[in-house]
N, C-alpha and C. Protein backbone atom coordinates (compact mmCIF):
# COMPACT_ATOMS: atom_id res chain seq x y z
N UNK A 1 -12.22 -24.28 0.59
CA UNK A 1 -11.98 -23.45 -0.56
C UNK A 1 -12.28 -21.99 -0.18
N UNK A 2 -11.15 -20.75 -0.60
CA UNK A 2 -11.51 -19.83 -0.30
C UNK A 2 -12.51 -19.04 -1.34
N UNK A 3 -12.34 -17.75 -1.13
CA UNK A 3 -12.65 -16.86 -2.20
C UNK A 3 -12.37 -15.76 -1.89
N UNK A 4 -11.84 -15.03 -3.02
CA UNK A 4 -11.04 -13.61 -2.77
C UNK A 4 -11.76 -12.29 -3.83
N UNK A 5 -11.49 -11.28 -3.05
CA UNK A 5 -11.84 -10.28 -4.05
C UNK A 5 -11.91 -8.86 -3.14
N UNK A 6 -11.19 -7.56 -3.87
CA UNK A 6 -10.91 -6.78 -3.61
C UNK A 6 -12.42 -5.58 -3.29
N UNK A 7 -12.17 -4.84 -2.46
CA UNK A 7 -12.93 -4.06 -1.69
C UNK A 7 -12.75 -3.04 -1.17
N UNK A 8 -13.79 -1.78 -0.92
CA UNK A 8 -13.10 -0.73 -0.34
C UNK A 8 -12.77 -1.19 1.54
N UNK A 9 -11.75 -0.65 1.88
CA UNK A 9 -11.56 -0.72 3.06
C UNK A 9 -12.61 -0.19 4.34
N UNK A 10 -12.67 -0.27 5.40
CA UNK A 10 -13.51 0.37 6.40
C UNK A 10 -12.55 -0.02 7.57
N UNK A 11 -13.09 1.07 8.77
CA UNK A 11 -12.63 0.91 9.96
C UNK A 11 -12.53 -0.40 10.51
N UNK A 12 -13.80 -1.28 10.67
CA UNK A 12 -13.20 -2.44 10.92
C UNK A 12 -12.17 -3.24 10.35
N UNK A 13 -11.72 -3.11 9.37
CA UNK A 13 -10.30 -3.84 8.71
C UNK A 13 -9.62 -3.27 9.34
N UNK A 14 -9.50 -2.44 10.45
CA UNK A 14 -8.08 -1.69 10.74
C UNK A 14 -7.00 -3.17 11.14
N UNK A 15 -7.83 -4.21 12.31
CA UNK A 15 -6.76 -4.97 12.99
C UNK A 15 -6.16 -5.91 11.82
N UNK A 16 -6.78 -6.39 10.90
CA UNK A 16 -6.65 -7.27 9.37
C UNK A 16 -5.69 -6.46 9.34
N UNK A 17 -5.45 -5.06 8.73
CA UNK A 17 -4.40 -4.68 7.75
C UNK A 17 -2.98 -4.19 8.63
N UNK A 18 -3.61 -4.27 10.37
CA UNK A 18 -2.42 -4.20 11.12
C UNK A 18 -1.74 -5.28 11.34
N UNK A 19 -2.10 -6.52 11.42
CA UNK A 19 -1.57 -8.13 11.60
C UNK A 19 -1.08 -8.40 9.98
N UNK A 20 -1.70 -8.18 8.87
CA UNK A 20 -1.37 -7.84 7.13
C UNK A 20 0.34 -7.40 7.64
N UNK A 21 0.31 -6.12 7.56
CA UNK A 21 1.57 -5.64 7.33
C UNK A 21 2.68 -6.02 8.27
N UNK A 22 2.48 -5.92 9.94
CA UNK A 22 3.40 -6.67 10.84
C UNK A 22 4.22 -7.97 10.35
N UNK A 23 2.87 -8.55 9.69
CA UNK A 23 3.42 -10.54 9.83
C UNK A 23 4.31 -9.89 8.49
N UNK A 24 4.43 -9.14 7.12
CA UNK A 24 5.19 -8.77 6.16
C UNK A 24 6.27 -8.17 6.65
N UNK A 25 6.52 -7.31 8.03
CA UNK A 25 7.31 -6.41 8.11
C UNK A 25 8.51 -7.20 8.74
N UNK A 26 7.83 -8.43 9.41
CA UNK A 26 8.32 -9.32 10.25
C UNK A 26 9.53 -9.79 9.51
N UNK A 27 8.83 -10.31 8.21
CA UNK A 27 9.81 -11.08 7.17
C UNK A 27 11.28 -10.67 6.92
N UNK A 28 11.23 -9.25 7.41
CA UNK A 28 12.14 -8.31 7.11
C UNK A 28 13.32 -7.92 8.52
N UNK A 29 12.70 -8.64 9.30
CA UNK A 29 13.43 -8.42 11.01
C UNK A 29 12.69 -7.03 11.48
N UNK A 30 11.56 -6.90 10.85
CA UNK A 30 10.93 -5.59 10.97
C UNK A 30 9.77 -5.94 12.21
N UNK A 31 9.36 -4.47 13.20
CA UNK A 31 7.84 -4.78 13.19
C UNK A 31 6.84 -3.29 13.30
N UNK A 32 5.39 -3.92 13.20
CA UNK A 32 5.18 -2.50 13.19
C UNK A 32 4.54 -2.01 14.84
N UNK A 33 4.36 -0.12 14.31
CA UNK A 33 4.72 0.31 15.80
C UNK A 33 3.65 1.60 15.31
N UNK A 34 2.33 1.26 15.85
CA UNK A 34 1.43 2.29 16.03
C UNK A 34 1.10 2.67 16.99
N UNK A 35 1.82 4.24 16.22
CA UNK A 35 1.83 5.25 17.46
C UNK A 35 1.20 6.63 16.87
N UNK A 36 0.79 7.33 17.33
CA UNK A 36 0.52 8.27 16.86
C UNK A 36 2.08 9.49 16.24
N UNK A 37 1.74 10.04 15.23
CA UNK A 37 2.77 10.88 14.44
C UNK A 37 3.97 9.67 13.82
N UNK A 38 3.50 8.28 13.87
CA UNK A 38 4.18 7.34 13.61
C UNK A 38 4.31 6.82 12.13
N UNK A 39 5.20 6.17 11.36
CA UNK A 39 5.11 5.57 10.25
C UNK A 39 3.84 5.09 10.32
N UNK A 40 2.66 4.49 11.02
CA UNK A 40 2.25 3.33 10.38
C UNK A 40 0.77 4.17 11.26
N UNK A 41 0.59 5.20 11.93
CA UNK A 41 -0.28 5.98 12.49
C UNK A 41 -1.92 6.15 11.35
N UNK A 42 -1.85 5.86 10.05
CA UNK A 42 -2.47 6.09 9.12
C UNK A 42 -3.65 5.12 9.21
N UNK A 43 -2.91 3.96 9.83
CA UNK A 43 -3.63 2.68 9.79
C UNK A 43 -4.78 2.94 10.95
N UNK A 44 -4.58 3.60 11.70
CA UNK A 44 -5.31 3.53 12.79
C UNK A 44 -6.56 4.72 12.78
N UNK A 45 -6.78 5.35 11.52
CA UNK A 45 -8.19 5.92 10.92
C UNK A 45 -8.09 6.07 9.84
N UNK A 46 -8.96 4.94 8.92
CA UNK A 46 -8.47 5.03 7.44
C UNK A 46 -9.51 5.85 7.05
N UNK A 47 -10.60 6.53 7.25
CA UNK A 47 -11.33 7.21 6.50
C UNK A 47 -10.89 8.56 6.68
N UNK A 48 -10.06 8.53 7.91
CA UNK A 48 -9.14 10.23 8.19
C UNK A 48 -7.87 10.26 7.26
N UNK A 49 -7.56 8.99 7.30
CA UNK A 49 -6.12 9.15 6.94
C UNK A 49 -5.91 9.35 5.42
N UNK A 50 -7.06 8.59 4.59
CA UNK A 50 -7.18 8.56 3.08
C UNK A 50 -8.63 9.28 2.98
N UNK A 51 -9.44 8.68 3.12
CA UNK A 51 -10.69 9.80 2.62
C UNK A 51 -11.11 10.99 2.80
N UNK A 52 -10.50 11.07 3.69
CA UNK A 52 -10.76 12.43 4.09
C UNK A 52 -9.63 13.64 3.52
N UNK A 53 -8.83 12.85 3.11
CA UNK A 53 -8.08 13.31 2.17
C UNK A 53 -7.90 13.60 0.64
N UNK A 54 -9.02 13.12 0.12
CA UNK A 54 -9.48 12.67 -0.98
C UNK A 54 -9.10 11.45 -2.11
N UNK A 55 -8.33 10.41 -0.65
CA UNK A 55 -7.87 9.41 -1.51
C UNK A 55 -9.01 7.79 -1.11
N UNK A 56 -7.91 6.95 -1.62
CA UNK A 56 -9.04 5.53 -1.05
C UNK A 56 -7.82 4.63 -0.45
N UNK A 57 -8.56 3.25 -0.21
CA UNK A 57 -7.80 2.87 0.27
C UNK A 57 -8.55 1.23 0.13
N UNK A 58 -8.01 0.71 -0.22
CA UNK A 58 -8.86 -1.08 -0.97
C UNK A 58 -7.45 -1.91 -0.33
N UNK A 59 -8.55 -3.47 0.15
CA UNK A 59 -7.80 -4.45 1.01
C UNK A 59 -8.17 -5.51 -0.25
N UNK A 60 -7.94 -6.60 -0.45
CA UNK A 60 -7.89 -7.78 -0.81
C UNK A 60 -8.28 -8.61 0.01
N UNK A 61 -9.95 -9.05 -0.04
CA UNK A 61 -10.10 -10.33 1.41
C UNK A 61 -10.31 -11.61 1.24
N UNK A 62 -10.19 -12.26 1.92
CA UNK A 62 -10.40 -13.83 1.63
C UNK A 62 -10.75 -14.23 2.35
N UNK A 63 -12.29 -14.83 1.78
CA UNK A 63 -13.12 -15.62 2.45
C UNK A 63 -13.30 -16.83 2.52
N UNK A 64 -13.14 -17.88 3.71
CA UNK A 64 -13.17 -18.89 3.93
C UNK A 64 -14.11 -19.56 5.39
N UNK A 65 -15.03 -20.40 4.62
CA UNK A 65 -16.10 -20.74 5.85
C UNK A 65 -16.46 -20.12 6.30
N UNK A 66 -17.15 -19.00 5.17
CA UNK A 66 -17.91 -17.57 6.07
C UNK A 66 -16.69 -16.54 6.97
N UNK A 67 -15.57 -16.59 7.16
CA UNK A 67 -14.77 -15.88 7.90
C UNK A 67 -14.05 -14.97 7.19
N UNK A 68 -13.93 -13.93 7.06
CA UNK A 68 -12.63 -13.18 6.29
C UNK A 68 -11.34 -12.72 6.53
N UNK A 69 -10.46 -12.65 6.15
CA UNK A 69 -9.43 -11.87 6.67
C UNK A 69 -8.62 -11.37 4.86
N UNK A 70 -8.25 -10.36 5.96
CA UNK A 70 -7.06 -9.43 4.81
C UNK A 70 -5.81 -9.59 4.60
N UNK A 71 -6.15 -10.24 3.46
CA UNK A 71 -4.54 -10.54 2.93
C UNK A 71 -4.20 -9.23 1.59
N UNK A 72 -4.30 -8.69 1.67
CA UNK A 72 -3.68 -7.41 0.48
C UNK A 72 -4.19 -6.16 1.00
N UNK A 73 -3.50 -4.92 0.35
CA UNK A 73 -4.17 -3.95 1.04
C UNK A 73 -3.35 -2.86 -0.32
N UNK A 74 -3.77 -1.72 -0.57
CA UNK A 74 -3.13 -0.66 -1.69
C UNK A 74 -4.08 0.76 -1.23
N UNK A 75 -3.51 1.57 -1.03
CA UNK A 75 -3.97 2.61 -0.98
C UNK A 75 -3.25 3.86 -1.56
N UNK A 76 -4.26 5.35 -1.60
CA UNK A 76 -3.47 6.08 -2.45
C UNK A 76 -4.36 7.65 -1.99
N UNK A 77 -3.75 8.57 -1.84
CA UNK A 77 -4.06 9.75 -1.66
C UNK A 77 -3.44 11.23 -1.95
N UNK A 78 -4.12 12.61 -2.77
CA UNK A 78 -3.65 13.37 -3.55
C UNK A 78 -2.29 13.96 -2.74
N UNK A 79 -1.16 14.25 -3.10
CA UNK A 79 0.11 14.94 -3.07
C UNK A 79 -0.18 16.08 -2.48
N UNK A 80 -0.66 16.65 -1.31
CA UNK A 80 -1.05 17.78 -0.77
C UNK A 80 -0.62 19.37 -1.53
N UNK A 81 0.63 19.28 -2.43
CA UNK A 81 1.36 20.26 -2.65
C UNK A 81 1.09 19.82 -4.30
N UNK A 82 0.66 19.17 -4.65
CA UNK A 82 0.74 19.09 -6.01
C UNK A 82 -0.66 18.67 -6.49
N UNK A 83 -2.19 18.99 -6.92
CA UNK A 83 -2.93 18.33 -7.01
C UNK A 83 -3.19 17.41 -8.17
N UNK A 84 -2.50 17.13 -9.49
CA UNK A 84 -2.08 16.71 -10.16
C UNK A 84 -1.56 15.34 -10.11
N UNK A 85 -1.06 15.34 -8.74
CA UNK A 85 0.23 14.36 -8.34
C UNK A 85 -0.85 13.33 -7.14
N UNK A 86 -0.42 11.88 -7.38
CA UNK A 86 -1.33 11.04 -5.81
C UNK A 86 -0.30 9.98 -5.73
N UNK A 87 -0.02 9.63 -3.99
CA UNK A 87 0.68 9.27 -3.71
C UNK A 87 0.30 7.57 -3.64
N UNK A 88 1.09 7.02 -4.16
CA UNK A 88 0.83 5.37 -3.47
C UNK A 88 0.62 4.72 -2.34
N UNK A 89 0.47 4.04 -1.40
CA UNK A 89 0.77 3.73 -0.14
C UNK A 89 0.01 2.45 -0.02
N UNK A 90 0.58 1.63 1.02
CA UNK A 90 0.26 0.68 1.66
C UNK A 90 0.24 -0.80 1.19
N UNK A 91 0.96 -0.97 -0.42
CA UNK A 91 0.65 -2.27 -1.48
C UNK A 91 1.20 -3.44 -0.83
N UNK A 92 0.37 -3.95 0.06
CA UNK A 92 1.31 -4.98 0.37
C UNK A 92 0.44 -6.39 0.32
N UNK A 93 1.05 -7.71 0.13
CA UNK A 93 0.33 -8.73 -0.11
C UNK A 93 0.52 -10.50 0.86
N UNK A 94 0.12 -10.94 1.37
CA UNK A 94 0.90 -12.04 1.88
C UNK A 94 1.29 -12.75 1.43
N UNK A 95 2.41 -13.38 1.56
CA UNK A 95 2.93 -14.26 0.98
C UNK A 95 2.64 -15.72 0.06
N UNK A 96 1.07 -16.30 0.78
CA UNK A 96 0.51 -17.12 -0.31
C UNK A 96 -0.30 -16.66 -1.17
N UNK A 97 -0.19 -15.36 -1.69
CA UNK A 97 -0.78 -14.54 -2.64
C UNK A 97 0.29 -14.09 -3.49
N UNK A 98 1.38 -13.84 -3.35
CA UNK A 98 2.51 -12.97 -4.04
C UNK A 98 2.68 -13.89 -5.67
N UNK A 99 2.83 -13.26 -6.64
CA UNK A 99 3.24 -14.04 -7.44
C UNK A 99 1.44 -14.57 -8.60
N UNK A 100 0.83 -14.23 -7.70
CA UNK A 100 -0.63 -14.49 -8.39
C UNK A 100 -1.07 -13.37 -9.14
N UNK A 101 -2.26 -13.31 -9.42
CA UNK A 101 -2.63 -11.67 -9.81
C UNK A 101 -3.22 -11.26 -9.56
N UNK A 102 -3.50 -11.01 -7.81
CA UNK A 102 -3.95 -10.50 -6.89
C UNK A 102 -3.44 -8.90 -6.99
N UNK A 103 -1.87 -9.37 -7.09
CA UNK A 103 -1.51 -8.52 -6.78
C UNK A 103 -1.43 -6.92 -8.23
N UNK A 104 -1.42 -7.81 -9.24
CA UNK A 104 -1.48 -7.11 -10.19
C UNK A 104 -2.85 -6.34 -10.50
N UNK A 105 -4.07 -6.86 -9.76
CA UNK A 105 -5.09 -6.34 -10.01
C UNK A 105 -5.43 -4.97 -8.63
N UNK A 106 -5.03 -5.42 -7.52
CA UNK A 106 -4.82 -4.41 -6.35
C UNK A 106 -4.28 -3.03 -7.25
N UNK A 107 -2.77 -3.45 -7.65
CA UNK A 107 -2.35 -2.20 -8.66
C UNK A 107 -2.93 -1.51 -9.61
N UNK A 108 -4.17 -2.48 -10.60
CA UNK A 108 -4.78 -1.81 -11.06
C UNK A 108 -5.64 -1.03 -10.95
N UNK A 109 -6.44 -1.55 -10.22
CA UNK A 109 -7.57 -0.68 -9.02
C UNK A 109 -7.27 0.49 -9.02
N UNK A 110 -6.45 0.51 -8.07
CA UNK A 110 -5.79 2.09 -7.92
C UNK A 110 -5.28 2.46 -8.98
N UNK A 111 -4.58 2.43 -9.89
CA UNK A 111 -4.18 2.87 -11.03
C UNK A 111 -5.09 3.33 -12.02
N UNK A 112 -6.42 2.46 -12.08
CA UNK A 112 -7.82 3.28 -12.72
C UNK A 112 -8.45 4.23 -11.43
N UNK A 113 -7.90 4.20 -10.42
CA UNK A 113 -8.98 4.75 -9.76
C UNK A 113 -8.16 6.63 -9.68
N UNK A 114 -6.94 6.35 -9.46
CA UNK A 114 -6.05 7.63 -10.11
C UNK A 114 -6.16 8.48 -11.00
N UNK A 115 -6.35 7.26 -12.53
CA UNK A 115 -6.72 8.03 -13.57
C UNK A 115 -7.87 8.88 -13.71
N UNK A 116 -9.21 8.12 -13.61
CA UNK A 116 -10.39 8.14 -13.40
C UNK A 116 -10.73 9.54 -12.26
N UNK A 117 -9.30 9.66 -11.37
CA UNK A 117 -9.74 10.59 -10.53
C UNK A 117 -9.00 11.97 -10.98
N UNK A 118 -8.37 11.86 -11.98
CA UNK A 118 -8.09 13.53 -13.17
C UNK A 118 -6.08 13.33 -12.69
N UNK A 119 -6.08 12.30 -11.54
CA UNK A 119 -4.44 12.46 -11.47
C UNK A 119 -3.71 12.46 -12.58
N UNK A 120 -2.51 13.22 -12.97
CA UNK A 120 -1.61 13.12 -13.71
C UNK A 120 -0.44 12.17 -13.67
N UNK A 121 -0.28 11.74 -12.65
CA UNK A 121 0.98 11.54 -12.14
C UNK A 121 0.86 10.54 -10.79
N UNK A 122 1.56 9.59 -10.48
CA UNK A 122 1.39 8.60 -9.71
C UNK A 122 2.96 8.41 -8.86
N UNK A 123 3.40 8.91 -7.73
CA UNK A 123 4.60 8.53 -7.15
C UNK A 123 4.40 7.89 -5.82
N UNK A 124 5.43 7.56 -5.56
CA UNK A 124 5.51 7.11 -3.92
C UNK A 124 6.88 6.41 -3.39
N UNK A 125 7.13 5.80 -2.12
CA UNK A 125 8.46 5.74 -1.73
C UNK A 125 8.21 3.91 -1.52
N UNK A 126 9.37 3.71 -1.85
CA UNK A 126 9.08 2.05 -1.50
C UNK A 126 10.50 1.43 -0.50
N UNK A 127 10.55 0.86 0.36
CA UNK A 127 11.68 0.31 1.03
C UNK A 127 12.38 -0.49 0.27
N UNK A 128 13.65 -0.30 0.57
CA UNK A 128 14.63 -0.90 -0.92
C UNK A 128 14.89 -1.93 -0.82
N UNK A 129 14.08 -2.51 0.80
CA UNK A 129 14.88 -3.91 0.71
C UNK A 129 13.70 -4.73 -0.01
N UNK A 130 12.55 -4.27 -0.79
CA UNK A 130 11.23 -4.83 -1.41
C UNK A 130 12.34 -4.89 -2.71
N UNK A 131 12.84 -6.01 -2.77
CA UNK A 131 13.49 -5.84 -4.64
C UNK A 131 12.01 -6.25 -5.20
N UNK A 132 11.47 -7.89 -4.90
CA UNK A 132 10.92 -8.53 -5.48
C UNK A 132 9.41 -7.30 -6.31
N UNK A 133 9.30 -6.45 -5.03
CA UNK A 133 8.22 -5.35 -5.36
C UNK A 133 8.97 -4.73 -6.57
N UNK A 134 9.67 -4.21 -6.19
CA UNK A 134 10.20 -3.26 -6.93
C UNK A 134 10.32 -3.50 -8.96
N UNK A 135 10.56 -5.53 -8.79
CA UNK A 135 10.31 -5.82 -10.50
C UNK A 135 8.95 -5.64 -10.70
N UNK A 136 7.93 -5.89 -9.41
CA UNK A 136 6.82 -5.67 -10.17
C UNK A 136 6.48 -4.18 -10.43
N UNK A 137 6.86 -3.22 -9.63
CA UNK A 137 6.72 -2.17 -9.91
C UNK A 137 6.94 -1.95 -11.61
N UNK A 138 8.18 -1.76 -11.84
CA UNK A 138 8.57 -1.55 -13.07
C UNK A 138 8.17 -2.45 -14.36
N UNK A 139 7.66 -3.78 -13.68
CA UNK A 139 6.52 -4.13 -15.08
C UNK A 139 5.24 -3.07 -15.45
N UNK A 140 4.62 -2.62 -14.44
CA UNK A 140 3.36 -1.56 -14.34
C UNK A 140 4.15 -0.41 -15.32
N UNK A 141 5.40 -0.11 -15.14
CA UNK A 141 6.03 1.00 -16.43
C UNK A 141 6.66 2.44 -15.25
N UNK A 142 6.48 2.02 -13.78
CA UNK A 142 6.71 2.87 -12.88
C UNK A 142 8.57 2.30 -13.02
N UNK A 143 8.93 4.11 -12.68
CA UNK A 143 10.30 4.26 -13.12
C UNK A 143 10.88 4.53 -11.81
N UNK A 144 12.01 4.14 -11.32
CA UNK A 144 13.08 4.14 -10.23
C UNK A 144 13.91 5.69 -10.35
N UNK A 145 13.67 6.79 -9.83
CA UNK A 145 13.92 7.74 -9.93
C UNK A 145 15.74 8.05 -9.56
N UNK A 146 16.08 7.04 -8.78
CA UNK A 146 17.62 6.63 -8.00
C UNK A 146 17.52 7.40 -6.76
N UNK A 147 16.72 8.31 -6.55
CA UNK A 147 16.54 8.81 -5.40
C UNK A 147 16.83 8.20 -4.12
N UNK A 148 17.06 8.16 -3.28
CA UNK A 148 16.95 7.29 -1.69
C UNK A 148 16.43 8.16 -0.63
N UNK A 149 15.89 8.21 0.03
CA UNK A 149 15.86 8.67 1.83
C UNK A 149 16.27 7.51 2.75
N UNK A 150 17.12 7.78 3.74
CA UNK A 150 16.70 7.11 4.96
C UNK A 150 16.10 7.67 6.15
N UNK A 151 14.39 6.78 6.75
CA UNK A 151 14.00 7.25 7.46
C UNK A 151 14.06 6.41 8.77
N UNK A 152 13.40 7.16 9.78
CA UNK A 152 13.70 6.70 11.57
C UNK A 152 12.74 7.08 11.81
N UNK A 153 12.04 7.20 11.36
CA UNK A 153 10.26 7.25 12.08
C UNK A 153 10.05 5.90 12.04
N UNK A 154 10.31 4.74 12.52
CA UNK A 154 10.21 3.25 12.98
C UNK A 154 10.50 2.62 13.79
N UNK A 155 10.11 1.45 14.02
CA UNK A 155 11.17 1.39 15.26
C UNK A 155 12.60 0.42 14.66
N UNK A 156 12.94 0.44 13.77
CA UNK A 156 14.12 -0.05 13.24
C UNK A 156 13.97 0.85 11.46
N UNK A 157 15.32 1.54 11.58
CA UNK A 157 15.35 2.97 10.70
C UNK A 157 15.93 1.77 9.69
N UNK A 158 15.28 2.45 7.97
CA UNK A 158 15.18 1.72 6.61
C UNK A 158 15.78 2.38 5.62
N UNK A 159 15.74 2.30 4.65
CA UNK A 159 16.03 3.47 3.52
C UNK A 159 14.69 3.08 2.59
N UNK A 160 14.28 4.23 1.36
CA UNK A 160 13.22 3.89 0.60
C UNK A 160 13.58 4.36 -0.82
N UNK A 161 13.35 3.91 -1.37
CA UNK A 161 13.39 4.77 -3.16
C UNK A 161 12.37 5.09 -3.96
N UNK A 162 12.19 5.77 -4.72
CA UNK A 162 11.39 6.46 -5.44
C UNK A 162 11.18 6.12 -6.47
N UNK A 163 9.89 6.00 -6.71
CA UNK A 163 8.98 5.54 -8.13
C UNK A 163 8.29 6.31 -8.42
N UNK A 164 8.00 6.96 -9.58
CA UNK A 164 7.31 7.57 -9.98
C UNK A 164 6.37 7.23 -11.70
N UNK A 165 5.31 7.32 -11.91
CA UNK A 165 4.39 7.05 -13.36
C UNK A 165 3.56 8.00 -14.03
N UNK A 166 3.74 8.20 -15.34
CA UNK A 166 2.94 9.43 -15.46
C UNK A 166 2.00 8.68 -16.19
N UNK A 167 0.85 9.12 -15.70
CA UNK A 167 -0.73 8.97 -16.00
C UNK A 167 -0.79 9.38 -17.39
C-alpha cells in the first residue's frame, strides 16, 4: 500500500522529476534533453530556476515500503515583465494517477499559492498534443486564448497553446 501527498520540491527530486517527465514525454514519441539554455534546463536547479525567482515548485510523492518516488510535479514562477502575472510550469502526472485528484489538488496548490502570493493573473503555454490536459485545464475556468507557438528548443520541435486565468 502506498501513500501519497504533495510537497515542496528540493534538489534531490531533480532525477524523480527528470525520469517523471521523460517516461510522459515518451508517451508522446517525445524525449527529454537536458541541456543547458534547453527546454527542460530548469529541471536541473530548481531552487535557481523557481525560487530564486520568486516562484515554487511542488512534486506529488509516493511512498511505498519506506521508498519514494515522484509521480506529479506543478510549478509556477512571477512573469518577469509583468509582476502581477505568474507563469505555470511543469503540471505533469503519471499515468496511474491521471484521472484521480491528485491531480486536481497539485492545481490547487499552486493556484492558492498564486493567489495568496498577490498574483493577479495566472498564464502559461501547454503542448497541444495534451488535449486530455487541456479539459482539465478548462474545468479549473482557465481559458484557451487560440494563440499557438511552434517551438524547437527540443529535441523533436512541438507546437503549444495558451491558457490564461484571472485571479
Amino acid at each position: 500500500m502506498s501513500h501519497e501527498s504533495i510537497r515542496l520540491a528540493t534538489q534531490a527530486d531533480t532525477d524523480g522529476i527528470v525520469e517523471l517527465i521523460d517516461g510522459i514525454l515518451k508517451e508522446y514519441g517525445d524525449r527529454i534533453c537536458l541541456t543547458p539554455g534547453g527546454s527542460e534546463a530548469d529541471l536541473l536547479d530548481i531552487d535557481g530556476g523557481y525560487r530564486a525567482k520568486g516562484g515554487e515548485f511542488w512534486v506529488l510523492e509516493s511512498v511505498e515500503k519506506g521508498v519514494g518516488r515522484v509521480v506529479g510535479t506543478h510549478a509556477t514562477r512571477p512573469d518577469p515583465e509583468n509582476g502581477e502575472v505568474c507563469t505555470f510550469k511543469r503540471l505533469y502526472l503519471h499515468s496511474e494517477f491521471r484521472g484521480t485528484n491528485w491531480g486536481r489538488e497539485l492545481m490547487q496548490v499552486t493556484i492558492d499559492w498564486a493567489r495568496d502570493s498577490g498574483f493577479k493573473r495566472v498564464e502559461f503555454w501547454s503542448d497541444t498534443r495534451f488535449k486530455r490536459a487541456h479539459r482539465f485545464f478548462e474545468k479549473f475556468g482557465f481559458q484557451k486564448s487560440g494563440e499557438e507557438r511552434h517551438m524547437a528548443n527540443s529535441v523533436v520541435p512541438y507546437s503549444e497553446c495558451f491558457f490564461f486565468l484571472e485571479l
